[in-house]
Structure formats: structure tokens, C-alpha cells
PDB file of N, CA and C in Angstrom:
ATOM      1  N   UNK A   1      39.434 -34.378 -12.706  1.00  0.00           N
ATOM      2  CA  UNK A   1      40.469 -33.719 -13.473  1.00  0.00           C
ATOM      3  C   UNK A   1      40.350 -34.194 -14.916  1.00  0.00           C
ATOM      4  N   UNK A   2      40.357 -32.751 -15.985  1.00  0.00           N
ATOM      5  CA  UNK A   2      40.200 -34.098 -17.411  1.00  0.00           C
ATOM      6  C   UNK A   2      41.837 -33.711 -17.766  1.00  0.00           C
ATOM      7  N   UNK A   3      41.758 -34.366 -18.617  1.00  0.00           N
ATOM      8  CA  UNK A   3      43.138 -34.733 -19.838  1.00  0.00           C
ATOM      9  C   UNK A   3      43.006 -33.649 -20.703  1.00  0.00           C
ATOM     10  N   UNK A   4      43.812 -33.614 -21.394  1.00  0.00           N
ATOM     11  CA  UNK A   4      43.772 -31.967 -22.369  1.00  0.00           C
ATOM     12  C   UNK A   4      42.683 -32.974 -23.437  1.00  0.00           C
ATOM     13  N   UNK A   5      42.791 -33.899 -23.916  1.00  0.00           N
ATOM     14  CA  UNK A   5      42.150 -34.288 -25.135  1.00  0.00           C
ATOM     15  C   UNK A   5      41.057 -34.325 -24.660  1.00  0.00           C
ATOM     16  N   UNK A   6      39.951 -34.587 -23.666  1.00  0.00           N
ATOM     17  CA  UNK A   6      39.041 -34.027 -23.186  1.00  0.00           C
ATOM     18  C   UNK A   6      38.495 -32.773 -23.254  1.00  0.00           C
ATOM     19  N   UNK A   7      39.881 -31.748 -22.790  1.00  0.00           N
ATOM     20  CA  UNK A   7      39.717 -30.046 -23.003  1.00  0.00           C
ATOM     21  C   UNK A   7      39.197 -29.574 -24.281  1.00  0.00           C
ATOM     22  N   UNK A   8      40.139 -30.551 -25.073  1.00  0.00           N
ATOM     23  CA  UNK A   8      39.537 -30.250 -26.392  1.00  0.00           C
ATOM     24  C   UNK A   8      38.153 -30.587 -27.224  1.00  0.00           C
ATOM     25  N   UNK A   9      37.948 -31.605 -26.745  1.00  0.00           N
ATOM     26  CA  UNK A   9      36.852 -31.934 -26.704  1.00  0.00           C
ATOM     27  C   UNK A   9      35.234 -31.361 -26.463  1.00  0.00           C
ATOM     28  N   UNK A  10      35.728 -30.635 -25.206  1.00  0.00           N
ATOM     29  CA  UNK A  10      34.982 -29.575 -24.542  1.00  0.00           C
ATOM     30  C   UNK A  10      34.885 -28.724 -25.216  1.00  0.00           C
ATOM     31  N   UNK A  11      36.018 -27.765 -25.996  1.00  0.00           N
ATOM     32  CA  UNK A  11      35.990 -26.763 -26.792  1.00  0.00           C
ATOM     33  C   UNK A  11      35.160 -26.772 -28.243  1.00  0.00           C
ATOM     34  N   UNK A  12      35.631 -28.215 -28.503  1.00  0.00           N
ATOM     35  CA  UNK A  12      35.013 -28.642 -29.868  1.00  0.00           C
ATOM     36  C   UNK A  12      33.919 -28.887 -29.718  1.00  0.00           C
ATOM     37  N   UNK A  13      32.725 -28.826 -28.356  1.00  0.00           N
ATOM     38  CA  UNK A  13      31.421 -29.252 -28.817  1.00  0.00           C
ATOM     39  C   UNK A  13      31.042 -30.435 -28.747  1.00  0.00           C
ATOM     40  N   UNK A  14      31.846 -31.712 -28.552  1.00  0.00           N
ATOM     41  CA  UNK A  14      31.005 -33.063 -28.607  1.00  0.00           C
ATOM     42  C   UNK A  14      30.174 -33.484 -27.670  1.00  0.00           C
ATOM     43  N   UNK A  15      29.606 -34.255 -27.627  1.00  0.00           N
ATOM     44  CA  UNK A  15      28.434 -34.443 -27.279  1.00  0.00           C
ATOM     45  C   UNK A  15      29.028 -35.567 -25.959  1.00  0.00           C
ATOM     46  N   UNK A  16      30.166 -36.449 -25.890  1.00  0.00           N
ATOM     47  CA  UNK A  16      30.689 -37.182 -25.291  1.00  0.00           C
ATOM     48  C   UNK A  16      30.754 -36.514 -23.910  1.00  0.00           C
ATOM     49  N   UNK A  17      31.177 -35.442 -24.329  1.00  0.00           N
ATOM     50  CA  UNK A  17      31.407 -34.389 -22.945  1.00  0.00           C
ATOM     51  C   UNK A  17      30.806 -33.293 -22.353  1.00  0.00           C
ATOM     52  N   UNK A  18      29.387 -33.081 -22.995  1.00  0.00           N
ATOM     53  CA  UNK A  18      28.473 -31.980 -22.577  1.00  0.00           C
ATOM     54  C   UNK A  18      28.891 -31.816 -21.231  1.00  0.00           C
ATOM     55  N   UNK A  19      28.576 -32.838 -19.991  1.00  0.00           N
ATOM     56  CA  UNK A  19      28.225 -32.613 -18.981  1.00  0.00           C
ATOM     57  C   UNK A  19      29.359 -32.515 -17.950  1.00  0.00           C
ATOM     58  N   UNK A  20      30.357 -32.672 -18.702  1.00  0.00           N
ATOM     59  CA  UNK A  20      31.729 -32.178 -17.682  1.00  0.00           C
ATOM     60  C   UNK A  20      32.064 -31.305 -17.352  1.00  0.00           C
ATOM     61  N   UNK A  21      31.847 -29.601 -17.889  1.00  0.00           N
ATOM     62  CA  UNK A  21      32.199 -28.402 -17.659  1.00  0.00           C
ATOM     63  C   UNK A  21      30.556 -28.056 -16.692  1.00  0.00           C
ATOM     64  N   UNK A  22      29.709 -29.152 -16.127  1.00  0.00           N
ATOM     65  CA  UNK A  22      29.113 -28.553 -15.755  1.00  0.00           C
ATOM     66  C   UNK A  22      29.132 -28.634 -13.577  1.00  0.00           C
ATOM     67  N   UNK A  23      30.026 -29.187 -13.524  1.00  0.00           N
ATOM     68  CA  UNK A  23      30.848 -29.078 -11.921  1.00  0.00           C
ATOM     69  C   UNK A  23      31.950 -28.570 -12.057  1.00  0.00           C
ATOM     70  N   UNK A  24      32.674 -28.481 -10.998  1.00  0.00           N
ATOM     71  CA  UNK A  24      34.329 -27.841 -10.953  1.00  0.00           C
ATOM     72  C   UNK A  24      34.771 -29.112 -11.328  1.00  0.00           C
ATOM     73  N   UNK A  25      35.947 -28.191 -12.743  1.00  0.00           N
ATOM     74  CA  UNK A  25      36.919 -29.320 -13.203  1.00  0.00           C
ATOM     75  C   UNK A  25      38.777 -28.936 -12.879  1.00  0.00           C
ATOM     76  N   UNK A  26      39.065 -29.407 -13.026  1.00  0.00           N
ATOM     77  CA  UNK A  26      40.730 -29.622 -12.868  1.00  0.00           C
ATOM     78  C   UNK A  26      41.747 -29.552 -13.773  1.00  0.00           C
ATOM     79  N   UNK A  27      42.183 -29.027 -14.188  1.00  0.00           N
ATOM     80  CA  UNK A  27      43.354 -29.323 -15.445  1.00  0.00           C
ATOM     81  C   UNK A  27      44.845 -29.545 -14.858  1.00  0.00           C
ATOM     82  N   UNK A  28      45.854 -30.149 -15.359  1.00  0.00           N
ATOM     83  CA  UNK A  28      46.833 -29.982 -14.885  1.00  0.00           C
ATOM     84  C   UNK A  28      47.459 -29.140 -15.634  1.00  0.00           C
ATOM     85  N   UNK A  29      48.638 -27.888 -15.299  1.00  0.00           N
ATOM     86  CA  UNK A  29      49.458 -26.955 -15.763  1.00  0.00           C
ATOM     87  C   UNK A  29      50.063 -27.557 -17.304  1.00  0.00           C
ATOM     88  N   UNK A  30      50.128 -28.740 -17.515  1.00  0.00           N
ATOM     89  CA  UNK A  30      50.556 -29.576 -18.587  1.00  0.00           C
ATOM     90  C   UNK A  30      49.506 -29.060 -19.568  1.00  0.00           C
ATOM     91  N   UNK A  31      48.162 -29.548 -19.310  1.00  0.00           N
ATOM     92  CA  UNK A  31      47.125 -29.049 -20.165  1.00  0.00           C
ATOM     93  C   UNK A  31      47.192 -27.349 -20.620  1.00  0.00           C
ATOM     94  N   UNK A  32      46.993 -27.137 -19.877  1.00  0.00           N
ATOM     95  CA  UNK A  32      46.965 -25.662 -20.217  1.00  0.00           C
ATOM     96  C   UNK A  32      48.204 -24.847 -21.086  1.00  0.00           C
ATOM     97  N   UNK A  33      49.410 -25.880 -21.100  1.00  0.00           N
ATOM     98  CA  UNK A  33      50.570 -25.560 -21.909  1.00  0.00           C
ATOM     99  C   UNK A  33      49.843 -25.814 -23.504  1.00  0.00           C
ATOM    100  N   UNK A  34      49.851 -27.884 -23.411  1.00  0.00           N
ATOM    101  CA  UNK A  34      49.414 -27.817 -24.450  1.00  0.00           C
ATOM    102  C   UNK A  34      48.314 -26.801 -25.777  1.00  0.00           C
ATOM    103  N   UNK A  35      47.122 -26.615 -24.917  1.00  0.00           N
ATOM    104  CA  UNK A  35      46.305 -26.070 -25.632  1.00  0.00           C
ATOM    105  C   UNK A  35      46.589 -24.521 -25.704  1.00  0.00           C
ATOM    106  N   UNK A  36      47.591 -24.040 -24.903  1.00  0.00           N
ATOM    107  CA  UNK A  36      47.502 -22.533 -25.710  1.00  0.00           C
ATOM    108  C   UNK A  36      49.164 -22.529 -26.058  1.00  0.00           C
ATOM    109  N   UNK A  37      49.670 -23.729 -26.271  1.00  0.00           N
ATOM    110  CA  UNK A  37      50.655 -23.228 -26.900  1.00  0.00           C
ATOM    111  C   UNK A  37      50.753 -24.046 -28.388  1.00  0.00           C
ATOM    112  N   UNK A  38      49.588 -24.505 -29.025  1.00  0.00           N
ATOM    113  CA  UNK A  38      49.341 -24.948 -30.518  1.00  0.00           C
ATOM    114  C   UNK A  38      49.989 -24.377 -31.541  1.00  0.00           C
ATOM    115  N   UNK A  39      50.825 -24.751 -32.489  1.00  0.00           N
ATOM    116  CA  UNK A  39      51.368 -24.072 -33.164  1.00  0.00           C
ATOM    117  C   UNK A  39      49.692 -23.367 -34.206  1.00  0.00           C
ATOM    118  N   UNK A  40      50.141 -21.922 -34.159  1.00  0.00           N
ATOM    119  CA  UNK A  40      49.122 -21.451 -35.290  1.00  0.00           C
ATOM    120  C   UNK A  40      48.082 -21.038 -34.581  1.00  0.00           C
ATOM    121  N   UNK A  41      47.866 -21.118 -33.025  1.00  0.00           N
ATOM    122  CA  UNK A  41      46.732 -20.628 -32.472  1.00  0.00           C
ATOM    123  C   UNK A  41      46.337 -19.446 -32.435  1.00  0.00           C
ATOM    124  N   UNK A  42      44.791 -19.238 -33.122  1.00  0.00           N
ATOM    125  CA  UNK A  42      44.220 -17.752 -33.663  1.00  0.00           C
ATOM    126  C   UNK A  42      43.980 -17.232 -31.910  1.00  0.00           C
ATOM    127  N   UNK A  43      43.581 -15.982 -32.480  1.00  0.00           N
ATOM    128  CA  UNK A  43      43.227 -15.136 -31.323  1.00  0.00           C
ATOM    129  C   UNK A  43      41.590 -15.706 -30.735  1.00  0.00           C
ATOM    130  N   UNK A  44      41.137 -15.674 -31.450  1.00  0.00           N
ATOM    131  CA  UNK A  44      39.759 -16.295 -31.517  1.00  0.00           C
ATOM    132  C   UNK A  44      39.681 -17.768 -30.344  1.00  0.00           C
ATOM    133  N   UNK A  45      40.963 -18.617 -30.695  1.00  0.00           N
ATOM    134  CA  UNK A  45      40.977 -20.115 -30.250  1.00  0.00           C
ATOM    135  C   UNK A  45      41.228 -19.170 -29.005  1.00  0.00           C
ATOM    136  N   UNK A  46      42.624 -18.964 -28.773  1.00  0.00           N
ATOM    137  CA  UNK A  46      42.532 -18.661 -27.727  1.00  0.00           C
ATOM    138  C   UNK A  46      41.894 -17.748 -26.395  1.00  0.00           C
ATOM    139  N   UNK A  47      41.001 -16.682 -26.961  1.00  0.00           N
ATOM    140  CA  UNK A  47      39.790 -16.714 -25.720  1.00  0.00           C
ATOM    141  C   UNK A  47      38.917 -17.926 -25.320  1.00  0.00           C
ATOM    142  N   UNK A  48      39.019 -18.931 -26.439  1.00  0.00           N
ATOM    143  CA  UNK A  48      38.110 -19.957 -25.708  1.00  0.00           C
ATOM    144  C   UNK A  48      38.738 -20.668 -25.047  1.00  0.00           C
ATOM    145  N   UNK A  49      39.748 -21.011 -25.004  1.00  0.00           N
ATOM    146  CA  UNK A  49      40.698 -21.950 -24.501  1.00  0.00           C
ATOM    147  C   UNK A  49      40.875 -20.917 -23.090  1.00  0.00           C
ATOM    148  N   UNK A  50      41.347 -19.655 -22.828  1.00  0.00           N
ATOM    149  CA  UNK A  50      41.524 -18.808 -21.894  1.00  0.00           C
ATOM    150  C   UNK A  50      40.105 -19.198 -20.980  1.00  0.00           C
ATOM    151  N   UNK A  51      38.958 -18.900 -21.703  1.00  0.00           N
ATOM    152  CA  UNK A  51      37.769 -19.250 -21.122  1.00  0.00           C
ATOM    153  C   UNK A  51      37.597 -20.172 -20.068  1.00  0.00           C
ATOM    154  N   UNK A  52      37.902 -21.341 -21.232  1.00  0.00           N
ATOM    155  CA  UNK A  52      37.560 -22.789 -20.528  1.00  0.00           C
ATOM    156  C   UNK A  52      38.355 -22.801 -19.069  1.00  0.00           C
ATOM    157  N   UNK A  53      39.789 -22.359 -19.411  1.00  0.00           N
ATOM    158  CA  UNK A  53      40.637 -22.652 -18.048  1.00  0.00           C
ATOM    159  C   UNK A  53      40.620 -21.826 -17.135  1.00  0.00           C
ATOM    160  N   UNK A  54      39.631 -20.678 -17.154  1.00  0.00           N
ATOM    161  CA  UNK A  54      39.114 -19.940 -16.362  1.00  0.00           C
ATOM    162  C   UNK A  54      38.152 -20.473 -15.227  1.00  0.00           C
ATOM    163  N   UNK A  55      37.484 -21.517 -16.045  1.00  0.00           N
ATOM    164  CA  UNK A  55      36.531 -22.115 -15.100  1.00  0.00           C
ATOM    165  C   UNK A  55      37.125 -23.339 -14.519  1.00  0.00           C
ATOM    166  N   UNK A  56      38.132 -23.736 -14.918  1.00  0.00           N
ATOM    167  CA  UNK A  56      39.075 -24.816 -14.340  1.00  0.00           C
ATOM    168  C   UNK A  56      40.033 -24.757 -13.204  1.00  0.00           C
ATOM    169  N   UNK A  57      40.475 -25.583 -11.964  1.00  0.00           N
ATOM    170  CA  UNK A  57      41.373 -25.485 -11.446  1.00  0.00           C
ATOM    171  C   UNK A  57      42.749 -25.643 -12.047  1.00  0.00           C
ATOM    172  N   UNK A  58      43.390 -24.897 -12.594  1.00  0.00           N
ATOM    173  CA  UNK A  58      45.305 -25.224 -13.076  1.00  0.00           C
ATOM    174  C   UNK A  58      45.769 -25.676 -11.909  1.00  0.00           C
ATOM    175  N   UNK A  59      46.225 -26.883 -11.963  1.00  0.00           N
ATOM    176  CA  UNK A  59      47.087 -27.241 -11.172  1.00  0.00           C
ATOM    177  C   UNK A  59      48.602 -27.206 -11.511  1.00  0.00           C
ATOM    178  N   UNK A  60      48.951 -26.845 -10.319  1.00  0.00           N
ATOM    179  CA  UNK A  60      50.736 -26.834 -10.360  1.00  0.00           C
ATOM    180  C   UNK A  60      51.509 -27.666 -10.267  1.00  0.00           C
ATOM    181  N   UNK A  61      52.641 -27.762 -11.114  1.00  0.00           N
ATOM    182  CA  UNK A  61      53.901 -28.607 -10.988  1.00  0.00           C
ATOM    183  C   UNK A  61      54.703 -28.528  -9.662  1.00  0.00           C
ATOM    184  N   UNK A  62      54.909 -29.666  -8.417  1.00  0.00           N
ATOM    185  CA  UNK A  62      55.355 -29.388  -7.515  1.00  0.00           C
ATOM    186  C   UNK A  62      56.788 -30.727  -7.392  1.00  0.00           C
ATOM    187  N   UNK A  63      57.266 -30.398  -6.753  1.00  0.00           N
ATOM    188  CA  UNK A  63      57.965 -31.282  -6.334  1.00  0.00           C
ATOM    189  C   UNK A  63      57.604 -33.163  -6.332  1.00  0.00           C
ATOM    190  N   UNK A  64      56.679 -32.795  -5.054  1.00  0.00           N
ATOM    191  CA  UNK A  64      56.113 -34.342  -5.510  1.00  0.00           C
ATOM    192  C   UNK A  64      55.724 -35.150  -6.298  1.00  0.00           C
ATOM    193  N   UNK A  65      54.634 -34.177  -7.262  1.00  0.00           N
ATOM    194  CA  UNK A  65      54.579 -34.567  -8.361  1.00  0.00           C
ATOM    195  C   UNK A  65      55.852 -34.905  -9.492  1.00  0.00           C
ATOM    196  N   UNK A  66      56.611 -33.966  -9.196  1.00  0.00           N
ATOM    197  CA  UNK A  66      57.915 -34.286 -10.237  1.00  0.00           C
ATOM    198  C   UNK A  66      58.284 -36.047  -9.827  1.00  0.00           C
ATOM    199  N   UNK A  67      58.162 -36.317  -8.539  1.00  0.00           N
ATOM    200  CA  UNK A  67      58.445 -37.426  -8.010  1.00  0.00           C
ATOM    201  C   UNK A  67      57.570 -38.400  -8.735  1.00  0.00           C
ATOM    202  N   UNK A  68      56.564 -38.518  -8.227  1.00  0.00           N
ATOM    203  CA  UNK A  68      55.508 -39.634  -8.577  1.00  0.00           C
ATOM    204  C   UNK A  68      55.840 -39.486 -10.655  1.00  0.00           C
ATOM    205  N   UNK A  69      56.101 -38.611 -10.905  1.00  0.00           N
ATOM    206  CA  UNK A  69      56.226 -38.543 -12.393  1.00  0.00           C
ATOM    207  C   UNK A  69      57.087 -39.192 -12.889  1.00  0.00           C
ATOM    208  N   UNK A  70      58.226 -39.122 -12.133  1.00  0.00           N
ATOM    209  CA  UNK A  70      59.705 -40.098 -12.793  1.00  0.00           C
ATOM    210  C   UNK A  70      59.327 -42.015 -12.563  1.00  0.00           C
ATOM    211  N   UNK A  71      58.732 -41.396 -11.218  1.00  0.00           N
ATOM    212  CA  UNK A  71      57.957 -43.373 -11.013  1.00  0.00           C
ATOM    213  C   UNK A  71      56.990 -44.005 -12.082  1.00  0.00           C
ATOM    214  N   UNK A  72      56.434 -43.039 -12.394  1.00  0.00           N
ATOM    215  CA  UNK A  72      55.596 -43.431 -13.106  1.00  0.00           C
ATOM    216  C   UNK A  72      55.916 -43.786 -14.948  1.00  0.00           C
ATOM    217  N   UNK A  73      57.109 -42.517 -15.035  1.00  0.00           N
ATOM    218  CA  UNK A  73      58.143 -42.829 -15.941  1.00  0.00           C
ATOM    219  C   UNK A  73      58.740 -44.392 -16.345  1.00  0.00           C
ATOM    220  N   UNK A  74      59.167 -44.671 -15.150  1.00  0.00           N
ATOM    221  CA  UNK A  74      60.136 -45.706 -14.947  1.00  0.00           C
ATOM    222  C   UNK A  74      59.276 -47.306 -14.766  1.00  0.00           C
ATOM    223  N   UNK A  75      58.187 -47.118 -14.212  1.00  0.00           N
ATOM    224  CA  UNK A  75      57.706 -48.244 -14.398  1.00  0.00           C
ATOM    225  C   UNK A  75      56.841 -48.708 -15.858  1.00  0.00           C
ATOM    226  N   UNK A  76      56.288 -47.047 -16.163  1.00  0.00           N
ATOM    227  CA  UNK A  76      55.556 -47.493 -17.061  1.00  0.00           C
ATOM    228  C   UNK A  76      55.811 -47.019 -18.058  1.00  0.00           C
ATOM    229  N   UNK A  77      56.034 -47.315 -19.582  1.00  0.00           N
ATOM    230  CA  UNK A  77      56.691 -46.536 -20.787  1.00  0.00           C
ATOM    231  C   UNK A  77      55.622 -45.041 -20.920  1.00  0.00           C
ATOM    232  N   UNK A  78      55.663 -44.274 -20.555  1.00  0.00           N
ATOM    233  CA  UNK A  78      54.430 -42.825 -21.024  1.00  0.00           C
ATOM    234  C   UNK A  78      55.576 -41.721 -21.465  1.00  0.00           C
ATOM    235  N   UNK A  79      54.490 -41.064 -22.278  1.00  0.00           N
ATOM    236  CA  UNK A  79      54.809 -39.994 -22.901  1.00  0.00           C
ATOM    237  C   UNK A  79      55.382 -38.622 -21.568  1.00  0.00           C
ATOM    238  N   UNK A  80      56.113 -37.790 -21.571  1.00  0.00           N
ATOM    239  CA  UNK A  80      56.313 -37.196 -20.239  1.00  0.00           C
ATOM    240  C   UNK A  80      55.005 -36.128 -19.763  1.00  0.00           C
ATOM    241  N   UNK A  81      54.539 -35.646 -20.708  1.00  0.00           N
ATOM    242  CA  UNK A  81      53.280 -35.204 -20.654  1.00  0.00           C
ATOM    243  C   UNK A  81      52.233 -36.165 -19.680  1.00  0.00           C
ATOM    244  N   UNK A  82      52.198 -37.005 -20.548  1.00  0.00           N
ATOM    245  CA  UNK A  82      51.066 -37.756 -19.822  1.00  0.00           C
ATOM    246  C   UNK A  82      51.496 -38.629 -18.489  1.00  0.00           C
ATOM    247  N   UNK A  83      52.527 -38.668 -18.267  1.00  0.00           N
ATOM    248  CA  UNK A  83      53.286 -39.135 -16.771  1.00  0.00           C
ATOM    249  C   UNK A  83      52.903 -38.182 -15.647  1.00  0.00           C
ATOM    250  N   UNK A  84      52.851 -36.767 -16.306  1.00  0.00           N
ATOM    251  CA  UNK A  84      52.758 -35.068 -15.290  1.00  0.00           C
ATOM    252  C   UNK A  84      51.406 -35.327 -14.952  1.00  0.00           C
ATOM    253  N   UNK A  85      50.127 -35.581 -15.550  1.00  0.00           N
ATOM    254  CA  UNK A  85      48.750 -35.625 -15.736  1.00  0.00           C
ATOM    255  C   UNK A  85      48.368 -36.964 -15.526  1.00  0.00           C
ATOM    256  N   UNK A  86      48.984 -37.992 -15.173  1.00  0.00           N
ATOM    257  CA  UNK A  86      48.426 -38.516 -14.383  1.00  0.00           C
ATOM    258  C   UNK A  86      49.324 -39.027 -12.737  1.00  0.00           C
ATOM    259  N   UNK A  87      50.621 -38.273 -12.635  1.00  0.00           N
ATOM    260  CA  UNK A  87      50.938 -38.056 -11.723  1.00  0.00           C
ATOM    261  C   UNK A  87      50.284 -36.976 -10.871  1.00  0.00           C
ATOM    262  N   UNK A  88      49.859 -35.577 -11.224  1.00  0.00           N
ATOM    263  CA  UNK A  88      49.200 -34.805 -10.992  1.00  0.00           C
ATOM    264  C   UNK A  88      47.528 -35.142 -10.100  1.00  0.00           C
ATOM    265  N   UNK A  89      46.671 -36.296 -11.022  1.00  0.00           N
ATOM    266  CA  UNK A  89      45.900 -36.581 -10.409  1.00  0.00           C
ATOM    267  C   UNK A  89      46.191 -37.508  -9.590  1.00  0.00           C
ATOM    268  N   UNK A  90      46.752 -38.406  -9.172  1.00  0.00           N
ATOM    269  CA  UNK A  90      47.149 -38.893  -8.539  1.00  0.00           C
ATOM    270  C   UNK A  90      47.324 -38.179  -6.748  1.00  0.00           C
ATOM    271  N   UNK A  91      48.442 -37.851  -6.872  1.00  0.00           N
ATOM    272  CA  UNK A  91      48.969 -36.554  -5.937  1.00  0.00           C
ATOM    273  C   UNK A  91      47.779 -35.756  -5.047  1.00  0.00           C
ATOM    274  N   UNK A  92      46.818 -35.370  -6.191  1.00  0.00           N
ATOM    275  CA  UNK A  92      45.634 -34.585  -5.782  1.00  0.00           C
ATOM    276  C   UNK A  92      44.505 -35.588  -5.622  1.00  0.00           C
ATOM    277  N   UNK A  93      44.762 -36.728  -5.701  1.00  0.00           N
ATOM    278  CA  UNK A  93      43.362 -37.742  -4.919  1.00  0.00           C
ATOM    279  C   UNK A  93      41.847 -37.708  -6.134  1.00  0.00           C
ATOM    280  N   UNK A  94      42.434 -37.559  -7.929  1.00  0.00           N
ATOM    281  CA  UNK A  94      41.319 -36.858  -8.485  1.00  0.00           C
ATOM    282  C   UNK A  94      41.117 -38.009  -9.409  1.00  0.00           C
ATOM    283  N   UNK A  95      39.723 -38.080  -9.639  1.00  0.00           N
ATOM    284  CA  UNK A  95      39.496 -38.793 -10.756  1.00  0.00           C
ATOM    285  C   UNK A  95      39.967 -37.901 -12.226  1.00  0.00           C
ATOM    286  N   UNK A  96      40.739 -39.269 -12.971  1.00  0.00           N
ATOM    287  CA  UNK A  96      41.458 -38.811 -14.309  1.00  0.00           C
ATOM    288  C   UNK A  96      40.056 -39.093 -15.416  1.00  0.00           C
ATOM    289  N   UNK A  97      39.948 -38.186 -15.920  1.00  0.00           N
ATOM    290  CA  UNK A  97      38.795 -38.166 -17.666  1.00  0.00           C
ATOM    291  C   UNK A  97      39.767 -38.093 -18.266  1.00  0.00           C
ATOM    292  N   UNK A  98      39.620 -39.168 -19.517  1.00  0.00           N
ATOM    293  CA  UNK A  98      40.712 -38.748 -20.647  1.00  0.00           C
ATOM    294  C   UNK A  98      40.257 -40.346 -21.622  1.00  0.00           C
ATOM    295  N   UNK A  99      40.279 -39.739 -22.730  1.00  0.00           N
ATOM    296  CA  UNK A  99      40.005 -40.587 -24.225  1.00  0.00           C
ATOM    297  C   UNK A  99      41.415 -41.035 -24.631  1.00  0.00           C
ATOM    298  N   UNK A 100      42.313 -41.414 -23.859  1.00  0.00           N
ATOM    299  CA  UNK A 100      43.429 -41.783 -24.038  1.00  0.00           C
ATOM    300  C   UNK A 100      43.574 -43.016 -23.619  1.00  0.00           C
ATOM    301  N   UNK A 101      43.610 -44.580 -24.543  1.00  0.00           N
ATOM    302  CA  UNK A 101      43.594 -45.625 -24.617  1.00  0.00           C
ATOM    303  C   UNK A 101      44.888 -45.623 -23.465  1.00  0.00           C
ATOM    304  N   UNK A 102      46.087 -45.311 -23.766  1.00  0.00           N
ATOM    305  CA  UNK A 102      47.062 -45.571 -23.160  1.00  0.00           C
ATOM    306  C   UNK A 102      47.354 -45.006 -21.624  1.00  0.00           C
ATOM    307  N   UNK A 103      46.224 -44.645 -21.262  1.00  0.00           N
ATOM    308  CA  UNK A 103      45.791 -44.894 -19.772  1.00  0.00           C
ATOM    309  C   UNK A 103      45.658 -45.629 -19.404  1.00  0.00           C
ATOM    310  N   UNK A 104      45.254 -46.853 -20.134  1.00  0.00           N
ATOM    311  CA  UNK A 104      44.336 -47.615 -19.424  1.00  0.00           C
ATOM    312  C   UNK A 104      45.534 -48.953 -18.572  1.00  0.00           C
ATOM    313  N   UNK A 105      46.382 -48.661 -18.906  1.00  0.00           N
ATOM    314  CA  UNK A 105      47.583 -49.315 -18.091  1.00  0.00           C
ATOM    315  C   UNK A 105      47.876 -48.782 -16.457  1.00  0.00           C
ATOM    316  N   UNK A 106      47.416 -47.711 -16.349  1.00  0.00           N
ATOM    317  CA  UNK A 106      47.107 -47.157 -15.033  1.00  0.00           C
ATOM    318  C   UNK A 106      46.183 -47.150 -13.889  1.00  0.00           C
ATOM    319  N   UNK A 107      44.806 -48.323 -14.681  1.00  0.00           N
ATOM    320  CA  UNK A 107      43.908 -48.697 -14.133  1.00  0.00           C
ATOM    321  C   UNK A 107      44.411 -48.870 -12.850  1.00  0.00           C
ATOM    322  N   UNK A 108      43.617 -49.166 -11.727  1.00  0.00           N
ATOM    323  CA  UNK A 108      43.986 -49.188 -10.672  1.00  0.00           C
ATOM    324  C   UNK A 108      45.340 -48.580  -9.603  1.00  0.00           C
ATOM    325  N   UNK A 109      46.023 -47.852 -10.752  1.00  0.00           N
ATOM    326  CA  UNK A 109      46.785 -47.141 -10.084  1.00  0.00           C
ATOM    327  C   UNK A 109      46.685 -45.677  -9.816  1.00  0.00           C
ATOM    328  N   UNK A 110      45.666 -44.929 -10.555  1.00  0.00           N
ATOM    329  CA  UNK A 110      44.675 -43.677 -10.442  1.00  0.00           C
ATOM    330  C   UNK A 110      43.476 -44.331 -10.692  1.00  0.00           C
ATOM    331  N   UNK A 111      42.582 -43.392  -9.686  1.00  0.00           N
ATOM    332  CA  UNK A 111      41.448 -43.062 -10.416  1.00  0.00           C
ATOM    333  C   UNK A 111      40.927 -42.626 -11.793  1.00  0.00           C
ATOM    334  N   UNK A 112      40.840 -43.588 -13.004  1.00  0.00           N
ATOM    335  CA  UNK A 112      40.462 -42.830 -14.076  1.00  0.00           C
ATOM    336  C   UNK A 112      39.262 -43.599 -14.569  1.00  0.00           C
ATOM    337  N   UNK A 113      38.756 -42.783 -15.757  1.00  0.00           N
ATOM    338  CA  UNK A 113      37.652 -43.113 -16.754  1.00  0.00           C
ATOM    339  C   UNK A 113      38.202 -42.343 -18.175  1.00  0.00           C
ATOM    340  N   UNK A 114      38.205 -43.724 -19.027  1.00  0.00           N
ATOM    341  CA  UNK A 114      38.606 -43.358 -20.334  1.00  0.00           C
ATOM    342  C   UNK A 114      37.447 -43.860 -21.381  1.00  0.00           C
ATOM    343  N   UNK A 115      37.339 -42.510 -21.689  1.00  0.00           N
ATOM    344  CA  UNK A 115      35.801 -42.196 -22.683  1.00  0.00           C
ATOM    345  C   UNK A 115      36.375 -42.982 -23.580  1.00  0.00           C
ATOM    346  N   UNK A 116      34.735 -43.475 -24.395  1.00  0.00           N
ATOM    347  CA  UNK A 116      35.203 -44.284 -25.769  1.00  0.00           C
ATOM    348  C   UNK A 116      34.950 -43.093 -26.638  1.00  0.00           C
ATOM    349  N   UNK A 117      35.454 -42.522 -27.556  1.00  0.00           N
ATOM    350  CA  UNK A 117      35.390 -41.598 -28.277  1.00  0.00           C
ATOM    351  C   UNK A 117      35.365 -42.251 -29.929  1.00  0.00           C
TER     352      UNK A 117
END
């Protein structure tokens, strides 16, 4: 599963992430808010962004997850975004991608890998 800053990443071309869009990837419904709801987003951005999450699984906001999200809230200071996305992988048994330092407090409590970017 990646992180939206990953997504973006992907979109933008870096080189960090060539090889991630090249298996089935995962997004959580969070992601897919973020990136097409950018303030100012051209028509242009968004077929690529439409694109990308075309080839992605969206995952849904469910109940449980709302659960594991408030826990994850409560134990650990996160942004609510990033509580959904890595409650999300969690829930779904997925390894987390994401260039987000402030993951890394979750070590061992998801599966993740946080790119050095």
C-alpha cells in the first residue's frame, strides 16, 4: 500500500519510485481524497492522478478501520489522515511505502518502509 506522498511521487517521475507502479498497489480512500482534491487542480493533473488510481486498489473506510484509527489516534500523536492510512494498512495485513519520517513511530506496529527521499 503506498502513502499519497509516494502517489505523488509516482506522478512526479522520481526515480526513488520507478518500480512501485510496477505490481498491484493499494491506496487508501484518504489518498485518493488528497490528490484529487488539491486546491487548483488542472484538468491535465487530474487524468493522471485518475490514471494512477485506476491501476490502484482504493481502499475503503470501514468501521474497523474507523476503530484501529481512533487507537492509533490516542496512543500516538498523528495527523488524522495519516492515522486512516496507516490504520487502513494495518486492517488489510499490507505493507505501508511512505517518505513520511513520522511513521517511523509505527515501526513494528505496521508493516512499513519509509523511503529516504
Amino acid at each position: 500500500m503506498i502513502d499519497t506522498n509516494v502517489a505523488i511521487y509516482v506522478l512526479e517521475g522520481h526515480n526513488i519510485v520507478k518500480g512501485i507502479m510496477q505490481c498491484s498497489a493499494a491506496v487508501s480512500v484518504i489518498t485518493e481524497m488528497e490528490l484529487l482534491g488539491k486546491k487548483g487542480l488542472l484538468s491535465q493533473e487530474e487524468i493522471r492522478i485518475r490514471d494512477l488510481l485506476e491501476d490502484c486498489e482504493v481502499l475503503a473506510f470501514t468501521d474497523s478501520i474507523k476503530t484501529m484509527t481512533i487507537a492509533l489516534k490516542q496512543r500516538y500523536a498523528m495527523k488524522l489522515p495519516d492515522a486512516i492510512i496507516a490504520a487502513t494498512a494495518k486492517h488489510r495485513g499490507l505493507l505501508l511505502i511512505t517518505a513520511d519520517k513520522g511513521f517511523k513511530k509505527l515501526e513494528g506496529y505496521i508493516d512499513i518502509i519509509i523511503l529516504d527521499v
